[in-house]
C-alpha atoms as a PDB file:
ATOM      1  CA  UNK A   1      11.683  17.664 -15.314  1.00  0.00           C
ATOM      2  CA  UNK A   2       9.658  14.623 -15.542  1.00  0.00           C
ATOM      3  CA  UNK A   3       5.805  14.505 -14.591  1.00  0.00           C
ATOM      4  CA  UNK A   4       4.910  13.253 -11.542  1.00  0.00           C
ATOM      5  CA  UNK A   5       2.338  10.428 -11.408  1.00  0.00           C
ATOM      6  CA  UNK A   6      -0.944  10.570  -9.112  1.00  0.00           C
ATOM      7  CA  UNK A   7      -2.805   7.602  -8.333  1.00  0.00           C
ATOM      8  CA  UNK A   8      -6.487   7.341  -7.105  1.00  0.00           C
ATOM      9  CA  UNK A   9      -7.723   5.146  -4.185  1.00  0.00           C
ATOM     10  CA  UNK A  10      -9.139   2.638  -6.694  1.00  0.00           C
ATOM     11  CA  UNK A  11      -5.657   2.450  -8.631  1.00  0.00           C
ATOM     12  CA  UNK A  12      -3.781   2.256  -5.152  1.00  0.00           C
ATOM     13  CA  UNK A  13      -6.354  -0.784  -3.848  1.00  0.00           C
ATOM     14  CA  UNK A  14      -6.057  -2.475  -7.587  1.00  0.00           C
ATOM     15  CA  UNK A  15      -1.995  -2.458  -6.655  1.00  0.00           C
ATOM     16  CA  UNK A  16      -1.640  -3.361  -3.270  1.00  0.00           C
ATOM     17  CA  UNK A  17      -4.277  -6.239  -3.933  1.00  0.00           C
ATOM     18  CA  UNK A  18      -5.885  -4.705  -0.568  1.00  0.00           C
ATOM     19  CA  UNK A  19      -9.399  -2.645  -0.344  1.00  0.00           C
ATOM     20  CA  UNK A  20     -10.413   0.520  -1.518  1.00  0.00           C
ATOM     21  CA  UNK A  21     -11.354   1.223   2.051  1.00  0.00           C
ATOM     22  CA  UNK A  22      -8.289  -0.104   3.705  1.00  0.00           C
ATOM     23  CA  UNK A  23      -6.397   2.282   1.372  1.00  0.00           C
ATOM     24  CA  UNK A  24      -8.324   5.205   3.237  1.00  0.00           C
ATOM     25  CA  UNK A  25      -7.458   4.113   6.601  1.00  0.00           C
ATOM     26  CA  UNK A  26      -3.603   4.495   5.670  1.00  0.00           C
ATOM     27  CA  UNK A  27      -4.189   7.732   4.289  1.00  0.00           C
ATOM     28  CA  UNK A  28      -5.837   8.395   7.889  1.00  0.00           C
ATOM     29  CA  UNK A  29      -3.187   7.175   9.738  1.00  0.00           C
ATOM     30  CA  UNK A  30      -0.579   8.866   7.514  1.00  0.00           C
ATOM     31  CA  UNK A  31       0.903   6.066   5.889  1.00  0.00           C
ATOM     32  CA  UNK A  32       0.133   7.182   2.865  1.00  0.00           C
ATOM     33  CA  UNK A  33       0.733  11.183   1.810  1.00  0.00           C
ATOM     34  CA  UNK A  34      -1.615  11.797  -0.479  1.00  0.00           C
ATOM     35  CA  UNK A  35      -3.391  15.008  -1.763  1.00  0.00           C
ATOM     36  CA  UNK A  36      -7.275  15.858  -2.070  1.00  0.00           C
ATOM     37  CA  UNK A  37      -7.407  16.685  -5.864  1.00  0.00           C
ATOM     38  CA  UNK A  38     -11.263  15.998  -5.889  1.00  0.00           C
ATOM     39  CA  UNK A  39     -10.705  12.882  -4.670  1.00  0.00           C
ATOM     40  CA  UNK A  40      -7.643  11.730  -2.962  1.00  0.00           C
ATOM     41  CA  UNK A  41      -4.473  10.849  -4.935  1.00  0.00           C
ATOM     42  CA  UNK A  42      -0.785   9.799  -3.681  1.00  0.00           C
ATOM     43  CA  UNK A  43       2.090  10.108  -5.401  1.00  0.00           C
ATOM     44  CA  UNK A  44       3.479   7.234  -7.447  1.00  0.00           C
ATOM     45  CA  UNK A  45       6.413   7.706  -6.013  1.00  0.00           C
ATOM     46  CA  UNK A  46       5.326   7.901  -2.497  1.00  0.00           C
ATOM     47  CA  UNK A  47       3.816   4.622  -2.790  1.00  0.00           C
ATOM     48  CA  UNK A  48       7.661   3.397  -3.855  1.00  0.00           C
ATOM     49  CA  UNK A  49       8.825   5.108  -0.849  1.00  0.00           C
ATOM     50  CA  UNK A  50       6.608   3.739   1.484  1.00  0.00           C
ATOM     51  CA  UNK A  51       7.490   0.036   0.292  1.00  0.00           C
ATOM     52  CA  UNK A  52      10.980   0.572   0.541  1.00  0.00           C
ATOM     53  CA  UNK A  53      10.977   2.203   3.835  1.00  0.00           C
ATOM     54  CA  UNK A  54       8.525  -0.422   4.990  1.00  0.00           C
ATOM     55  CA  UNK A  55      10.415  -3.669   2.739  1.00  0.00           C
ATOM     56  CA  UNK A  56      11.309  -4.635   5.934  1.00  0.00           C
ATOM     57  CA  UNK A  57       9.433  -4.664   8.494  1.00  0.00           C
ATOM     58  CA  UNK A  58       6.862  -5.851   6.032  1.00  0.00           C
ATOM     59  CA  UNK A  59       9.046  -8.939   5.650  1.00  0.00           C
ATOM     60  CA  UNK A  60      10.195  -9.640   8.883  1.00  0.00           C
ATOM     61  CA  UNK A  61       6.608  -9.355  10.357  1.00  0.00           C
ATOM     62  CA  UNK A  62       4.472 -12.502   8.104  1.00  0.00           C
ATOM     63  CA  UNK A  63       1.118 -10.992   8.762  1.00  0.00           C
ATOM     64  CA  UNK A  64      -1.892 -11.419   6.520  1.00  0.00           C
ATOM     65  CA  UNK A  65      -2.103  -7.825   5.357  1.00  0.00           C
ATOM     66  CA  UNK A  66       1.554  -7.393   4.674  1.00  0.00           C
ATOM     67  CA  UNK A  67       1.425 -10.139   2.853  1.00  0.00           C
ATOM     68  CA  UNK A  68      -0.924  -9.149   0.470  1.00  0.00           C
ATOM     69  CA  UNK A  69       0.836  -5.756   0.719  1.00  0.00           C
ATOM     70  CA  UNK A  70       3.820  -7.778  -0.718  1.00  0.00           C
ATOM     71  CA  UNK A  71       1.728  -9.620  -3.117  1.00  0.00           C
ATOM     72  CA  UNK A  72       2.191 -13.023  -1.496  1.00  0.00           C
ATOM     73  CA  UNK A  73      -1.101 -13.713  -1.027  1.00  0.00           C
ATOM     74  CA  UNK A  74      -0.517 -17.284  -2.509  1.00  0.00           C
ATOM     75  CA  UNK A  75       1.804 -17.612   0.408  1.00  0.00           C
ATOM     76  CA  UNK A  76      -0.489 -17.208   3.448  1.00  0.00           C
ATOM     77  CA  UNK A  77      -1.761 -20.446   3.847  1.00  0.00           C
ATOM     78  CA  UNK A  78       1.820 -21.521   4.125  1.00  0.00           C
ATOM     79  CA  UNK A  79       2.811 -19.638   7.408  1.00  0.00           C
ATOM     80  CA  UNK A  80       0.802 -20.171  10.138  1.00  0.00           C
ATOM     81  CA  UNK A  81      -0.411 -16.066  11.447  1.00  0.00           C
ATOM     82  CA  UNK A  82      -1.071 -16.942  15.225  1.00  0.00           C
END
């Protein structure tokens, strides 16, 4: 049975290209499961799930943040967010 991988806030942020802090407020709203292991961790493959479940909407909705969720920050000044 394979180990599973656990990723801290700082490793999530560094991923998503998004904020340590904005990482926290998904775990808050329950976006994210993740576990208090002395400091919060979520599952590397719960991050997978969340993009595929979210591949989506994320795409069908061009906003800023799931943009740079999607790593196309290079494309935001192309689409016009108003």
């Amino acid at each position: 049975m394979p180990v599973e991988k656990f990723l801290t806030v700082k490793e999530v942020a560094k991923k998503l290209r998004i904020s340590q802090r904005s990482v926290m407020r998904y775990i808050k709203a329950k976006k994210f499961v993740a576990s208090k292991m002395g400091q919060w961790r979520i599952k590397e493959s719960d991050l997978d799930r969340f993009f595929k479940t979210n591949i989506k909407i994320l795409l069908l909705i061009p906003t800023e943040q799931n943009l740079v969720l999607m790593n196309l920050r290079p494309l935001i000044h192309l689409i016009d967010l108003k």
